[in-house]
C-alpha atoms as a PDB file:
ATOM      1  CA  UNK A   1     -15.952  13.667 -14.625  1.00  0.00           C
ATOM      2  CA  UNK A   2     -14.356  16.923 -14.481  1.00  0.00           C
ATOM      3  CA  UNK A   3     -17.690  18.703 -13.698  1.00  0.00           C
ATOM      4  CA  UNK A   4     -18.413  16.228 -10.691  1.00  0.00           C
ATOM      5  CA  UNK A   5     -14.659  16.873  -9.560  1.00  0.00           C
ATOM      6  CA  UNK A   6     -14.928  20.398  -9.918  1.00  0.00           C
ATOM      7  CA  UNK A   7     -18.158  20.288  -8.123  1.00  0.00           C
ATOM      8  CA  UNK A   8     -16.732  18.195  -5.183  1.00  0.00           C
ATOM      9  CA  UNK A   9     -13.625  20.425  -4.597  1.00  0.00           C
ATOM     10  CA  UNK A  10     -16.461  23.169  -4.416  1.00  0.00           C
ATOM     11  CA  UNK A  11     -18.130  21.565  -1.329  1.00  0.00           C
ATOM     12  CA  UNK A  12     -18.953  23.718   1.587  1.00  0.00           C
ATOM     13  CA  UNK A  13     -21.161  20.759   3.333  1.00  0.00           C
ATOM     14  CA  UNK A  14     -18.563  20.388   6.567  1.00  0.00           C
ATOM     15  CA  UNK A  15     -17.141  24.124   6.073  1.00  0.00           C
ATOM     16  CA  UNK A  16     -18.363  25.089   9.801  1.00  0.00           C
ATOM     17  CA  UNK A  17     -16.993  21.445  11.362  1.00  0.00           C
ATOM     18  CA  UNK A  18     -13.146  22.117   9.945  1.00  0.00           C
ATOM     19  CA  UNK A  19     -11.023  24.704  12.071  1.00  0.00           C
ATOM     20  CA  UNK A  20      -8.310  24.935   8.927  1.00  0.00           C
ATOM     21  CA  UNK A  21     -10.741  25.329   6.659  1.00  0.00           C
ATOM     22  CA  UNK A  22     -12.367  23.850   3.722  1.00  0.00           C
ATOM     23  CA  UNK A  23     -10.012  22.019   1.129  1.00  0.00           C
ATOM     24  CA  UNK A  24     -11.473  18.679  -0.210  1.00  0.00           C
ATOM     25  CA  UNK A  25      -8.638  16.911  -1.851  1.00  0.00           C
ATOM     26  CA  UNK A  26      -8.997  13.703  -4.311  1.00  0.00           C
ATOM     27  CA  UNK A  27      -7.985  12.159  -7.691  1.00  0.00           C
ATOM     28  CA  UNK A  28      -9.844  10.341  -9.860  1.00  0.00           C
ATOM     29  CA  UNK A  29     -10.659   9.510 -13.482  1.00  0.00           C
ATOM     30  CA  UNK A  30     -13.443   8.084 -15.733  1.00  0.00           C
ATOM     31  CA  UNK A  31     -10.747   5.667 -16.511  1.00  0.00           C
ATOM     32  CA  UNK A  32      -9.485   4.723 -13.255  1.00  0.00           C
ATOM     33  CA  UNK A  33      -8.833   1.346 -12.463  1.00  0.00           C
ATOM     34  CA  UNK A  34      -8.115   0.713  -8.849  1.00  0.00           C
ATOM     35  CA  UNK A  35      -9.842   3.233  -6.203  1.00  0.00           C
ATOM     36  CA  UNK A  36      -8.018   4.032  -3.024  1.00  0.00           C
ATOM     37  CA  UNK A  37     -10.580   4.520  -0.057  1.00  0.00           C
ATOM     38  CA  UNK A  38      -8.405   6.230   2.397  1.00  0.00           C
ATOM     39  CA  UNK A  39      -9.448   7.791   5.992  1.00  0.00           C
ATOM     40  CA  UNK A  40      -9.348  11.704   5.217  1.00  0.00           C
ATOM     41  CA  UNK A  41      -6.518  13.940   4.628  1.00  0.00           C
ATOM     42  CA  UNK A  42      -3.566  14.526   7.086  1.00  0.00           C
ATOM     43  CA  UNK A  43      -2.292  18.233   7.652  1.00  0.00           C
ATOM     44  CA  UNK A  44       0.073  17.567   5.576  1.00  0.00           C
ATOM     45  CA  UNK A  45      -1.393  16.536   2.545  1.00  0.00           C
ATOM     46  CA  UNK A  46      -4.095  19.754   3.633  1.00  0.00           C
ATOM     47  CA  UNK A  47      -0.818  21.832   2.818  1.00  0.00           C
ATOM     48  CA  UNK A  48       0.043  20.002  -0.089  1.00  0.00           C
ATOM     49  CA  UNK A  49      -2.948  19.389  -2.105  1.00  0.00           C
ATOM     50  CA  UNK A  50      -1.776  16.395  -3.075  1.00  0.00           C
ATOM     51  CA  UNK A  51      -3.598  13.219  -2.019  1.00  0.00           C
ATOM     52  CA  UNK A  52      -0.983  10.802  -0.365  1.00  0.00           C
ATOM     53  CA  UNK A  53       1.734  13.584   0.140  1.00  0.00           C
ATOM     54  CA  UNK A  54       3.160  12.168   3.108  1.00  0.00           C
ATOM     55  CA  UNK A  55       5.194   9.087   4.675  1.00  0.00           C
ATOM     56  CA  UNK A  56       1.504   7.064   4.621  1.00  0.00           C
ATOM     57  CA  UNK A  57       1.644   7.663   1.289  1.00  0.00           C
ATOM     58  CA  UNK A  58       4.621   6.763   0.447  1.00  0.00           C
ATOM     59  CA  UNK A  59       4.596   3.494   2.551  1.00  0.00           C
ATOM     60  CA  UNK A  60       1.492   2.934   0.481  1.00  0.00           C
ATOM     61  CA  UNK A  61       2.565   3.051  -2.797  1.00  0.00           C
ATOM     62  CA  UNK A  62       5.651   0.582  -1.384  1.00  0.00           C
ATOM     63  CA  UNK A  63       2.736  -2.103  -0.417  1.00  0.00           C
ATOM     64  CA  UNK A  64       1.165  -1.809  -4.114  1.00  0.00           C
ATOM     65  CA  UNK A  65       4.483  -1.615  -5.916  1.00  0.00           C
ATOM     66  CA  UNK A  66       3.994   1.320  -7.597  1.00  0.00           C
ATOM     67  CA  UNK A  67       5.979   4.266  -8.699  1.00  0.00           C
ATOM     68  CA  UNK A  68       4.627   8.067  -7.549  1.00  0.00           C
ATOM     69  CA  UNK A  69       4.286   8.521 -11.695  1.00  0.00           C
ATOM     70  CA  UNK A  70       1.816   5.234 -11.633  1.00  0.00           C
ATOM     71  CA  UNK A  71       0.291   6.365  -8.258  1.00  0.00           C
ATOM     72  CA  UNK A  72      -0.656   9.908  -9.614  1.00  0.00           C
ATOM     73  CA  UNK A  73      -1.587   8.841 -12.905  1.00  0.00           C
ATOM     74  CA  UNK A  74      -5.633   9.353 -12.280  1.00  0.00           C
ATOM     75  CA  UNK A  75      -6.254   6.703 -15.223  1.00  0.00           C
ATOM     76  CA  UNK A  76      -4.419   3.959 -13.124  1.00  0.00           C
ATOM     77  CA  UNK A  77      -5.741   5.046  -9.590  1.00  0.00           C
ATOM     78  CA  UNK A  78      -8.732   7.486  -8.072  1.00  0.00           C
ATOM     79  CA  UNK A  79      -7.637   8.448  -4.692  1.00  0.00           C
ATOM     80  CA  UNK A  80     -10.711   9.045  -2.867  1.00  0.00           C
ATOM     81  CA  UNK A  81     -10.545   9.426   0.988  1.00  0.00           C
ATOM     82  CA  UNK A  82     -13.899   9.049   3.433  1.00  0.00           C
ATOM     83  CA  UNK A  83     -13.767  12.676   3.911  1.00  0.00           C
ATOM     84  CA  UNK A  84     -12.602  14.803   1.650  1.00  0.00           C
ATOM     85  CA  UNK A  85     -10.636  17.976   4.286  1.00  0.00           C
ATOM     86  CA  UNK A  86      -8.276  17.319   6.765  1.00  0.00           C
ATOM     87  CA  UNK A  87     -10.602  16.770  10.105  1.00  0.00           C
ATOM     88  CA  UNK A  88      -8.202  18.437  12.459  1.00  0.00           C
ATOM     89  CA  UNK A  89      -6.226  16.739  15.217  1.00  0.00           C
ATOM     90  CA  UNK A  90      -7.749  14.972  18.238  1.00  0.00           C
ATOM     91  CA  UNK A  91      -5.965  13.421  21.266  1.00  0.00           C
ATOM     92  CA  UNK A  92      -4.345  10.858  19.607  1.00  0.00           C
ATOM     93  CA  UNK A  93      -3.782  11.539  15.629  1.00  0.00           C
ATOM     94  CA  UNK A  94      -6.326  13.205  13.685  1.00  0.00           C
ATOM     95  CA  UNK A  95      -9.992  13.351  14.055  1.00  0.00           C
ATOM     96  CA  UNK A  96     -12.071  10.929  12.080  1.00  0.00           C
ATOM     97  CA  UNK A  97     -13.364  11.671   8.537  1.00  0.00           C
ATOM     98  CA  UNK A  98     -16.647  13.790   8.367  1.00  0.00           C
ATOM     99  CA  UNK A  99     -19.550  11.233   7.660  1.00  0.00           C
ATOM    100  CA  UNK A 100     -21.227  13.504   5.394  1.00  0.00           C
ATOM    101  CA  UNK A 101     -18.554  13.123   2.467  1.00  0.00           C
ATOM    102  CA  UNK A 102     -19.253   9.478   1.689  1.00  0.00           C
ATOM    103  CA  UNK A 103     -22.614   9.570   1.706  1.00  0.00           C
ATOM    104  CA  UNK A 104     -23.040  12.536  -0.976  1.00  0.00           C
ATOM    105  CA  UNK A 105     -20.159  11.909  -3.371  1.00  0.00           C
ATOM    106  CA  UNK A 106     -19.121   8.344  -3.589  1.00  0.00           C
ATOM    107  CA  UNK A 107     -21.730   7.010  -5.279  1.00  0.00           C
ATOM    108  CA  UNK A 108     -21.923   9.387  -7.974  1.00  0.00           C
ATOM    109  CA  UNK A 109     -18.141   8.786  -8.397  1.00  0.00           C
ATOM    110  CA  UNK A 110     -18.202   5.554  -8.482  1.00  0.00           C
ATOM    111  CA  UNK A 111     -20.924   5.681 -11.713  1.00  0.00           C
ATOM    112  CA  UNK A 112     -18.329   7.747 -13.108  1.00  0.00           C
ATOM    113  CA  UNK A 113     -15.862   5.246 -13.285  1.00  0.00           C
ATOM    114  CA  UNK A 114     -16.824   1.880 -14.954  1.00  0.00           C
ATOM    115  CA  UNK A 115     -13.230   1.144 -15.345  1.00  0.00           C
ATOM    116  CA  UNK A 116     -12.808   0.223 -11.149  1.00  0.00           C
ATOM    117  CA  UNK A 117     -11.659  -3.492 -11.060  1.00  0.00           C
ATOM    118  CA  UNK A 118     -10.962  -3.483  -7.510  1.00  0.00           C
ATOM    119  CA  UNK A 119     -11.191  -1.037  -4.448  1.00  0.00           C
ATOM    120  CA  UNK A 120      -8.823  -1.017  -1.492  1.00  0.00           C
ATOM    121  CA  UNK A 121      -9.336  -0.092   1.895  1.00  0.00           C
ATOM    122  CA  UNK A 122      -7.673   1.738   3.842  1.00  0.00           C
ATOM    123  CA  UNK A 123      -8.222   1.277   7.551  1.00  0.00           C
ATOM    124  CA  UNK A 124     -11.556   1.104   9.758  1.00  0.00           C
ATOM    125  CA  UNK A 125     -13.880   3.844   8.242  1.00  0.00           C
ATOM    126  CA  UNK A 126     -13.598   2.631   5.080  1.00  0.00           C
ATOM    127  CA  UNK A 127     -13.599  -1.082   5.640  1.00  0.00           C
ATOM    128  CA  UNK A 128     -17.137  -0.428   8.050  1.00  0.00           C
ATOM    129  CA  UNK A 129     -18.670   1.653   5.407  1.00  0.00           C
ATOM    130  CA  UNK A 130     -17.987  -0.580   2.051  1.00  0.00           C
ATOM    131  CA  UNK A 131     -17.902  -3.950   3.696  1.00  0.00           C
ATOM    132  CA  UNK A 132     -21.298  -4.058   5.515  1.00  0.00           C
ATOM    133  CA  UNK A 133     -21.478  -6.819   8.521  1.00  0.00           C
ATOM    134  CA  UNK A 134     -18.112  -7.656   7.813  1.00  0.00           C
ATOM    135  CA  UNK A 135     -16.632  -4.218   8.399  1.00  0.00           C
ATOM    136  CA  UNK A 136     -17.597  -4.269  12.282  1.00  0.00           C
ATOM    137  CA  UNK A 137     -15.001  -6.984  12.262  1.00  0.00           C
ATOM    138  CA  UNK A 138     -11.206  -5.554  14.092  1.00  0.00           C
ATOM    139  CA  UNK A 139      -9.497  -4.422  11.558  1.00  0.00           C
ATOM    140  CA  UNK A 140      -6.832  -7.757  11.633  1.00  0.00           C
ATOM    141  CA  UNK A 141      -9.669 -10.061  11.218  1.00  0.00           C
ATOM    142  CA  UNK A 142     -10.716  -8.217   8.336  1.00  0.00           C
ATOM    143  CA  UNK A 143      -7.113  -7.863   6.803  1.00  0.00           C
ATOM    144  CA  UNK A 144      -6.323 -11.511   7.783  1.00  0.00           C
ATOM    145  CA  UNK A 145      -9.807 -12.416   5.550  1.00  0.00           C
ATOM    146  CA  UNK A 146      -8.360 -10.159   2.755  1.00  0.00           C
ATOM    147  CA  UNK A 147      -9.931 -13.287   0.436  1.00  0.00           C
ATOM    148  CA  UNK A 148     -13.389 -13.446   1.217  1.00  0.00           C
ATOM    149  CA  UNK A 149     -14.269 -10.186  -0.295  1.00  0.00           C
ATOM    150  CA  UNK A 150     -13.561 -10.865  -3.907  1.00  0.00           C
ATOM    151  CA  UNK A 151     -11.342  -9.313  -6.246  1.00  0.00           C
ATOM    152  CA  UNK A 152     -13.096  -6.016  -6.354  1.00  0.00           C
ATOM    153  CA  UNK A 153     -12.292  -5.058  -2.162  1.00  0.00           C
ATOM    154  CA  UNK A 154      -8.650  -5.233  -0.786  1.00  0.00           C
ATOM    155  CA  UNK A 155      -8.852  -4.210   3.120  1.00  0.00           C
ATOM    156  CA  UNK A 156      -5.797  -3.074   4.465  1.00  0.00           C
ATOM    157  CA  UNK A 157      -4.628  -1.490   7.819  1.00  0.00           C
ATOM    158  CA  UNK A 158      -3.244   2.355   7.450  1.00  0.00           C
ATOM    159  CA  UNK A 159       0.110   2.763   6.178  1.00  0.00           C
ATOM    160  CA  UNK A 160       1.018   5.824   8.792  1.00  0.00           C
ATOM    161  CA  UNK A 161       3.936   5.117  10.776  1.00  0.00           C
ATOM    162  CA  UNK A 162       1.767   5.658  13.685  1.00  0.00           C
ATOM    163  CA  UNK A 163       0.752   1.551  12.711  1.00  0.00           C
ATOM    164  CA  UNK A 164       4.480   0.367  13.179  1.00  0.00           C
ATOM    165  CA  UNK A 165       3.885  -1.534  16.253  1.00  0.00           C
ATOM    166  CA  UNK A 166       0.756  -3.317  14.088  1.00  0.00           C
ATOM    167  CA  UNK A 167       3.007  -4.009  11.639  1.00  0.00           C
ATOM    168  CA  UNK A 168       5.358  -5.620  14.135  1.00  0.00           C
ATOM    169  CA  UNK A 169       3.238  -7.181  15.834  1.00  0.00           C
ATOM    170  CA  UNK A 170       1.136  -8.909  12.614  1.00  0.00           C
ATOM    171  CA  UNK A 171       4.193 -10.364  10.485  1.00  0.00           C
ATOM    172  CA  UNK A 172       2.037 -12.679   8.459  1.00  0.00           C
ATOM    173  CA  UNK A 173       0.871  -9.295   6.692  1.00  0.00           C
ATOM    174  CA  UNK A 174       4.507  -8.477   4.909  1.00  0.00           C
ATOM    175  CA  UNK A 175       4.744 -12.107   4.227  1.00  0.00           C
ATOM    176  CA  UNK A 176       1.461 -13.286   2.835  1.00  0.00           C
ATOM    177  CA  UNK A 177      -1.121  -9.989   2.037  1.00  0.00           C
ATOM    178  CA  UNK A 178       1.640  -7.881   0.700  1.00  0.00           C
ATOM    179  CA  UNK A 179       2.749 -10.109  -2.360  1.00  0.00           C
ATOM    180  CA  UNK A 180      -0.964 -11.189  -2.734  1.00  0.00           C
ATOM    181  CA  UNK A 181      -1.601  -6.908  -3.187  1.00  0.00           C
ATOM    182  CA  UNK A 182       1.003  -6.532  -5.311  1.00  0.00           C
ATOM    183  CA  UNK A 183       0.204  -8.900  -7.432  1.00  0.00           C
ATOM    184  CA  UNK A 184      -3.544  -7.863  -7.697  1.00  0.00           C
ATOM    185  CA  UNK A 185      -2.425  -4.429  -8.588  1.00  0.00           C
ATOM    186  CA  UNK A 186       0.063  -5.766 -11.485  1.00  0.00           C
ATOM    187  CA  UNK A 187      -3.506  -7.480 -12.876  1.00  0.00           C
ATOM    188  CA  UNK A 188      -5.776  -4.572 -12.052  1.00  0.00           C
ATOM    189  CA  UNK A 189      -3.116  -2.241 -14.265  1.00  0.00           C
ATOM    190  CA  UNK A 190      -2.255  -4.396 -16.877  1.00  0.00           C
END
């Protein structure tokens, strides 16, 4: 695993696409047990280095009920975005994740970790790429059908603050996915 890792952080595939630069950022572990499909890194987290280093993140690990120690701990949780640099901003928020990152690594990641018992995610690029005719769903249908995908996918919107008016606007999330995550990440980490 550490070889594949090493070899991922050493991708150049997208280097001429990203204006600040080449920095692909994830987490994981052969023992990993729940994977985190997010979009791509923020500028922030670009800074950081640290996958999730921002308010998303932070609302995120709220939603799963998790400390930052249990978030970070790669043997509880491979955080592994769509695209592994920070895309660069666009009109309204970042640009969308490269394409080429899924494609090339997350298969061979995901045969590196026979641990996974269930995969969340996180907002419209990974929901269309992981849940096949389902995925071209809106994203509230799919979150609102959080049950028909088993126990190994858990869509959910984005946690960035930029979603707050989702949020208000789709109440039945707090009160009925919420617990329902939570308590599929208690089982997942037991």
């Amino acid at each position: 695993m550490e070889n594949l890792l090493s070899e991922i952080r050493a991708c150049r595939t997208c280097e001429a696409h990203l204006i600040h630069g080449v920095n692909p950022i994830l987490a994981a572990s052969s023992e990993s047990k729940i994977a985190v499909i997010g979009q791509a890194p923020g500028r922030i987290v670009h800074q950081s280095g640290k996958p999730w280093d921002d308010a998303s993140g932070k609302r995120l690990r709220n939603w799963l009920g998790v400390t930052e120690l249990e978030f970070y701990n790669p043997a509880l949780f491979a955080l592994i975005p769509m695209g592994f640099c920070y895309p660069g901003e666009g009109k309204s928020g970042d640009l969308p994740p490269r394409k080429e990152c899924a494609p090339q690594w997350h298969s061979v990641l995901f045969k590196s970790m026979p641990a996974i018992k269930m995969i969340l995610l996180i907002g419209n690029y990974a929901q269309s790429y992981y849940l096949n005719e389902a995925g071209k769903m809106p994203l509230t249908e799919i979150v609102k059908s959080y049950t028909l995908f088993g126990d190994m996918y858990f869509p959910l919107p984005h946690p960035s603050p930029r979603n707050n008016s989702w949020l208000k606007k789709n109440e039945w999330f707090s009160l009925e996915v919420l617990p329902a995550l939570k308590l599929s990440v208690k089982e997942c980490l037991k």
